[in-house]
N, C-alpha and C. Protein backbone atom coordinates (compact mmCIF):
# COMPACT_ATOMS: atom_id res chain seq x y z
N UNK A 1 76.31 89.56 163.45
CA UNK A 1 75.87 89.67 162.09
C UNK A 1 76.57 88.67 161.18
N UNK A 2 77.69 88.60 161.64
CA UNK A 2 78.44 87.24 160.79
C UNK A 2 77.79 86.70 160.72
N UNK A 3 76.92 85.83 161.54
CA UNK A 3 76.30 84.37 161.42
C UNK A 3 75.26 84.31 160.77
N UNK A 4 74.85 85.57 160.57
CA UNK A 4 73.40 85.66 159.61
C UNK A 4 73.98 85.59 158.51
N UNK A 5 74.84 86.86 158.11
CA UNK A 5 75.33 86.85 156.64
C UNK A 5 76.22 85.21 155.99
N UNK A 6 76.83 84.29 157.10
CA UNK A 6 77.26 82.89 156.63
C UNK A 6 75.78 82.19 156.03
N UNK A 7 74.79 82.68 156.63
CA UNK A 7 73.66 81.88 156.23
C UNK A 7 73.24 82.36 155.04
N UNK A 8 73.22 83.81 154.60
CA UNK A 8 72.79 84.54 153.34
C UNK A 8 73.92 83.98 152.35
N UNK A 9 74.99 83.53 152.55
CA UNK A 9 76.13 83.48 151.30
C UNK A 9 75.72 81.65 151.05
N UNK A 10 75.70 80.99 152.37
CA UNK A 10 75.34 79.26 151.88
C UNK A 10 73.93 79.54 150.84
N UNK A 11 73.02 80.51 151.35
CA UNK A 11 71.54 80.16 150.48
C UNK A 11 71.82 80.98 149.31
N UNK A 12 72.87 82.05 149.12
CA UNK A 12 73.31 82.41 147.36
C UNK A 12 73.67 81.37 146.72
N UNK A 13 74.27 80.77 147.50
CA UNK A 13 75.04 79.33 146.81
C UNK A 13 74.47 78.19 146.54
N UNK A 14 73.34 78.14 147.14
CA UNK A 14 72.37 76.73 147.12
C UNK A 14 72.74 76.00 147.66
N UNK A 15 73.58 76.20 148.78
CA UNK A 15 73.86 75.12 150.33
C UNK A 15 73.20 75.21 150.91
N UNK A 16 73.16 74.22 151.53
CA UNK A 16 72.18 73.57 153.18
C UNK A 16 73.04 74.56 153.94
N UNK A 17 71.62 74.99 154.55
CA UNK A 17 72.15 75.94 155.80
C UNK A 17 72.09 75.05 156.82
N UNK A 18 73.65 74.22 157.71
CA UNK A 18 73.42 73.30 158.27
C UNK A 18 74.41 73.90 159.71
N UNK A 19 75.26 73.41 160.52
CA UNK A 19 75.86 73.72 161.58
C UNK A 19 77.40 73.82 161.16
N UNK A 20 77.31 72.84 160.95
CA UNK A 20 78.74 72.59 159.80
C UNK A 20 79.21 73.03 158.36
N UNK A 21 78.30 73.39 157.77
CA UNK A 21 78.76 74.65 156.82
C UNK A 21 78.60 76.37 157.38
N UNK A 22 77.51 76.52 158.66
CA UNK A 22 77.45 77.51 159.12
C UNK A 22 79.56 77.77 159.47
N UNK A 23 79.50 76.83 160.35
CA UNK A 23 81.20 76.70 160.82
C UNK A 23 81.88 76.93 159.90
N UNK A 24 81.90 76.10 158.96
CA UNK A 24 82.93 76.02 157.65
C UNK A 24 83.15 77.45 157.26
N UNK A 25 81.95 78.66 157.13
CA UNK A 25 81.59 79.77 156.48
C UNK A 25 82.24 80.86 157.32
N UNK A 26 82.24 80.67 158.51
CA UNK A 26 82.49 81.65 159.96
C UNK A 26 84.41 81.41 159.73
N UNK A 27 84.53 79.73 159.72
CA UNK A 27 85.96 79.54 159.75
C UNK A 27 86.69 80.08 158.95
N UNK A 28 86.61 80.36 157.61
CA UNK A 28 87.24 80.11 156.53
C UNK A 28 87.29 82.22 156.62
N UNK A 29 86.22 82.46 157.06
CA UNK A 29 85.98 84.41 157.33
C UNK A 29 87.16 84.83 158.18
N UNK A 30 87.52 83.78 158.91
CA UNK A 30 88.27 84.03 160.23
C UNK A 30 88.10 84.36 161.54
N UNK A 31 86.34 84.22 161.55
CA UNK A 31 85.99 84.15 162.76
C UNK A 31 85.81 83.14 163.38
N UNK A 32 85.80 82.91 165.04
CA UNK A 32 85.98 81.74 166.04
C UNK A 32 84.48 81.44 166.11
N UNK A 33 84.11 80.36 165.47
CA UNK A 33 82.76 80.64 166.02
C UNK A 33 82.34 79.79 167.60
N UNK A 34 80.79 80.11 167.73
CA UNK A 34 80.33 80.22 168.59
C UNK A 34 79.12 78.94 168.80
N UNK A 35 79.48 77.78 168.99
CA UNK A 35 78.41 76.57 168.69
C UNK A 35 77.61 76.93 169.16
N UNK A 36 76.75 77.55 170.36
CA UNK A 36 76.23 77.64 170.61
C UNK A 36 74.72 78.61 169.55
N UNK A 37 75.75 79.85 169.24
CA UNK A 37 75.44 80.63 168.43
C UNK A 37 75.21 80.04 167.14
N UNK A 38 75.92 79.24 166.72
CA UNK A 38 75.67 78.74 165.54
C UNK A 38 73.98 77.65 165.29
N UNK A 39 73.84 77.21 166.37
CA UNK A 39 73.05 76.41 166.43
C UNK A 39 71.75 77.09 166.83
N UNK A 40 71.56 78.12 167.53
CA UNK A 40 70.62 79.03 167.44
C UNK A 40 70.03 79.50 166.33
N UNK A 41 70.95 79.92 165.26
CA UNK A 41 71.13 80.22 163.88
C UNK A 41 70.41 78.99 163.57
N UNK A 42 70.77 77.87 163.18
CA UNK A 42 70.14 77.41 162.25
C UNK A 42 68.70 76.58 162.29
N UNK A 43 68.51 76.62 163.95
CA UNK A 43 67.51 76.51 164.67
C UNK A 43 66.56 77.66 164.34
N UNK A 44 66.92 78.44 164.05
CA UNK A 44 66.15 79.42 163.78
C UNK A 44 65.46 79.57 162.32
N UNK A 45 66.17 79.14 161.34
CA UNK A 45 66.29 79.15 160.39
C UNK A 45 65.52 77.73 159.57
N UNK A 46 65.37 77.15 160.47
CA UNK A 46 64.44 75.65 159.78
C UNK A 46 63.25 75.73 159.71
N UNK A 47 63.02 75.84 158.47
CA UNK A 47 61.80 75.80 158.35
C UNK A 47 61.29 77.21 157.49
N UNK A 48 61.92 77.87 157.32
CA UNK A 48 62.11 79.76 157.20
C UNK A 48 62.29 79.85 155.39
N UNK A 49 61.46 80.29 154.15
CA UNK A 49 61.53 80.26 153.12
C UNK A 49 62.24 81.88 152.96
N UNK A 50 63.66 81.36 152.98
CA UNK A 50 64.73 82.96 152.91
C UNK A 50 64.44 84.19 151.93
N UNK A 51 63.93 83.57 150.99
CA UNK A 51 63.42 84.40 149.43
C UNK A 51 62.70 84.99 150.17
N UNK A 52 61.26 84.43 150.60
CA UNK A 52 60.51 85.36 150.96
C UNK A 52 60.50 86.19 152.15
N UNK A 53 61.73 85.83 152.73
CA UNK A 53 61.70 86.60 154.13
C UNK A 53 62.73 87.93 153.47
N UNK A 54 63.68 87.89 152.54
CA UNK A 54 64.28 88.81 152.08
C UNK A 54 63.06 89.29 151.05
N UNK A 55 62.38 88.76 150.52
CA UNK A 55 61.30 89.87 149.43
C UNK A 55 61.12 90.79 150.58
N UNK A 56 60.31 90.34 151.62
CA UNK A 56 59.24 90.92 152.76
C UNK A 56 60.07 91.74 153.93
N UNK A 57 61.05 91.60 153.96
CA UNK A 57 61.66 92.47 154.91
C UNK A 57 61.44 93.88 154.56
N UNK A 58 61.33 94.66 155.80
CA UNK A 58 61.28 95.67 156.10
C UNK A 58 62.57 96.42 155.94
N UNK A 59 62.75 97.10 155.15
CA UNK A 59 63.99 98.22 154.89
C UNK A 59 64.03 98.88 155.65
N UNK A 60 65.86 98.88 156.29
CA UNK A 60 66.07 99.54 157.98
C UNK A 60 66.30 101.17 157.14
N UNK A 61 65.71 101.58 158.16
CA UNK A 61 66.09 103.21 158.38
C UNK A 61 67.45 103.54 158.00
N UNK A 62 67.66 104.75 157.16
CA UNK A 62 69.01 105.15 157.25
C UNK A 62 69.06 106.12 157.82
N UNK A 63 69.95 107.00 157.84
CA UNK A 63 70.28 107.91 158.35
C UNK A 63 69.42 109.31 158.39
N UNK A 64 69.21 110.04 159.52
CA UNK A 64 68.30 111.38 158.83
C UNK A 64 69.08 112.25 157.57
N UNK A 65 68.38 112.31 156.97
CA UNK A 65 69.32 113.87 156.33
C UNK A 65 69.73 114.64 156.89
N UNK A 66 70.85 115.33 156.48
CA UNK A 66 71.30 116.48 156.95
C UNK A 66 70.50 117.73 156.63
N UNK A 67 70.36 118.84 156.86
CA UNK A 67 69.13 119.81 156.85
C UNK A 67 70.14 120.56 156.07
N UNK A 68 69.70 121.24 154.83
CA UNK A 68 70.83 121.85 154.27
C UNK A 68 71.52 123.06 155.22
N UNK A 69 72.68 123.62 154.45
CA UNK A 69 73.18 124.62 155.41
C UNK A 69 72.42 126.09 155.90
N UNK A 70 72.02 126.35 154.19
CA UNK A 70 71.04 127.71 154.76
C UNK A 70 70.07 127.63 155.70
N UNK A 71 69.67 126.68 155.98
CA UNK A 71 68.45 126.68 156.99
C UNK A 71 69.61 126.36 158.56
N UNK A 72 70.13 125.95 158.16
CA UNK A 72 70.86 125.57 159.31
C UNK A 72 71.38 127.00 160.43
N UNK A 73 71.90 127.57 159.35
CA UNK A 73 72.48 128.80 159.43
C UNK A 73 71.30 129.75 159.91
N UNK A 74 69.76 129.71 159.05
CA UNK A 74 68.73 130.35 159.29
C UNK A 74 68.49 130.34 160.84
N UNK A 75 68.34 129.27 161.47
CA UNK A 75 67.83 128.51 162.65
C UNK A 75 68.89 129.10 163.70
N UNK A 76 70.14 129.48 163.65
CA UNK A 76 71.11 130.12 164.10
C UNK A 76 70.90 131.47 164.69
N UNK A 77 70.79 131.89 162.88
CA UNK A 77 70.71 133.54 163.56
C UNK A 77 69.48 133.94 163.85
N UNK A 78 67.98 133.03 163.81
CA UNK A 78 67.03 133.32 164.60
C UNK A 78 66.81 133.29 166.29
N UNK A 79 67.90 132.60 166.52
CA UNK A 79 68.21 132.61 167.91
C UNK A 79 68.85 133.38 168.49
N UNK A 80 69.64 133.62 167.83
CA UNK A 80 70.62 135.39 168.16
C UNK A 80 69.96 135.92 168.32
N UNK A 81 68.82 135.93 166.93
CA UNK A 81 68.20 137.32 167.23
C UNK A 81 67.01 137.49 168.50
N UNK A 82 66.67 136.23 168.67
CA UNK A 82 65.82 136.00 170.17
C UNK A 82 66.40 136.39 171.40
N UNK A 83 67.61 136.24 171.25
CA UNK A 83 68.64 136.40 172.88
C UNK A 83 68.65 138.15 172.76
N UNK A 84 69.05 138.63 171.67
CA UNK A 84 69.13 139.68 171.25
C UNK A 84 67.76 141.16 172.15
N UNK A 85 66.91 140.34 171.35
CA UNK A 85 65.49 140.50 171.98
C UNK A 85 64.99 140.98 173.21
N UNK A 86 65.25 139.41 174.11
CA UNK A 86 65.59 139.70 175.39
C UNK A 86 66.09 140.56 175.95
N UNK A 87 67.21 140.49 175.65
CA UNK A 87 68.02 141.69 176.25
C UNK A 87 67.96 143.14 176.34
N UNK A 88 67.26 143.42 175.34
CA UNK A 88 66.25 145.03 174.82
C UNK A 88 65.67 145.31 176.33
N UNK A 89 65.61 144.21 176.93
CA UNK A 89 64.75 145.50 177.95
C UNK A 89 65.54 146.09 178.76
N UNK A 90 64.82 147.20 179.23
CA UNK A 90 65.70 148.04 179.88
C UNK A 90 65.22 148.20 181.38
N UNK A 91 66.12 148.83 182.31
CA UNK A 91 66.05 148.52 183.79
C UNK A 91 64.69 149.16 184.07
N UNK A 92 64.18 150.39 183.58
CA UNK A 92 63.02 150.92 184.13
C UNK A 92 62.02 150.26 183.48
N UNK A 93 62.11 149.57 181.92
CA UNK A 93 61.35 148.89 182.29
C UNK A 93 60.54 147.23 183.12
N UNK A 94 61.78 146.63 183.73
CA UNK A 94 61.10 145.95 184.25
C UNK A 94 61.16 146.11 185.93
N UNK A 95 61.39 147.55 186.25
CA UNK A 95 61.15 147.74 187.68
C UNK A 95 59.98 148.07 187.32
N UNK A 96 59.36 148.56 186.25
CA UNK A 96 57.85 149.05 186.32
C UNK A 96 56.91 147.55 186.24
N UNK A 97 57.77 146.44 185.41
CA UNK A 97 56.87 145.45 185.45
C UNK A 97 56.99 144.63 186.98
N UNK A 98 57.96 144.86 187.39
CA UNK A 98 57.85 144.38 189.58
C UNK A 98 57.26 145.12 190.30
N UNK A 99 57.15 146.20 189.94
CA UNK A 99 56.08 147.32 190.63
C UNK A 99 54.50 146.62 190.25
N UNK A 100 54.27 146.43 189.00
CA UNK A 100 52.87 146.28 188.78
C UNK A 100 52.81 144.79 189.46
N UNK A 101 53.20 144.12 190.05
CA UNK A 101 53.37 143.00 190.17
C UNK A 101 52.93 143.08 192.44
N UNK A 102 53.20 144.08 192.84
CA UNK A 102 53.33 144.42 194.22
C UNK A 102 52.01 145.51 194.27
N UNK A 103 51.96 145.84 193.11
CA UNK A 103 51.06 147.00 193.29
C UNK A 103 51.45 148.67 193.50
């Protein structure tokens, strides 16, 4: 992400997004850069009208919400009360439901 954001701070500034200010931008951050990487970057970047690629970008997803607590809590003890449930039955009745089951 460094190398993108060196390119977003040269085009705040009205620099040439070039290889050597990409460097200059990475260096001065304190990161080692990566010529290779760097040159991908700006290879990428020629030709690319930044304004409009930042108007037009797609806004990343944030985070889900958190579901407030009462429901949270709701969703809880509806499950208790399901296990709860279950457990209600009693031995005669489900020897009667294995019986109907054999005949």
């Amino acid at each position: 992400m460094e190398y993108v954001y060196s390119a977003l701070i040269l085009h705040a500034a009205g620099k040439e997004i070039n290889e050597a200010s990409v460097t200059e931008i990475l260096k001065a951050a304190g990161v080692k850069p990566d010529a290779t990487r760097v040159k991908a970057l700006t290879a990428a970047l020629d030709g690319v009208n930044i304004e409009e690629a930042i108007a037009t970008a797609v806004a990343m997803p944030g985070p889900a919400a958190a579901a407030p607590a009462g429901k949270a809590e709701e969703k809880k003890e509806e499950k208790k009360e399901e296990k709860k449930e279950e457990k209600k039955v009693t031995e005669e009745e489900a020897a009667a439901g294995l019986s109907a089951l054999f005949g």
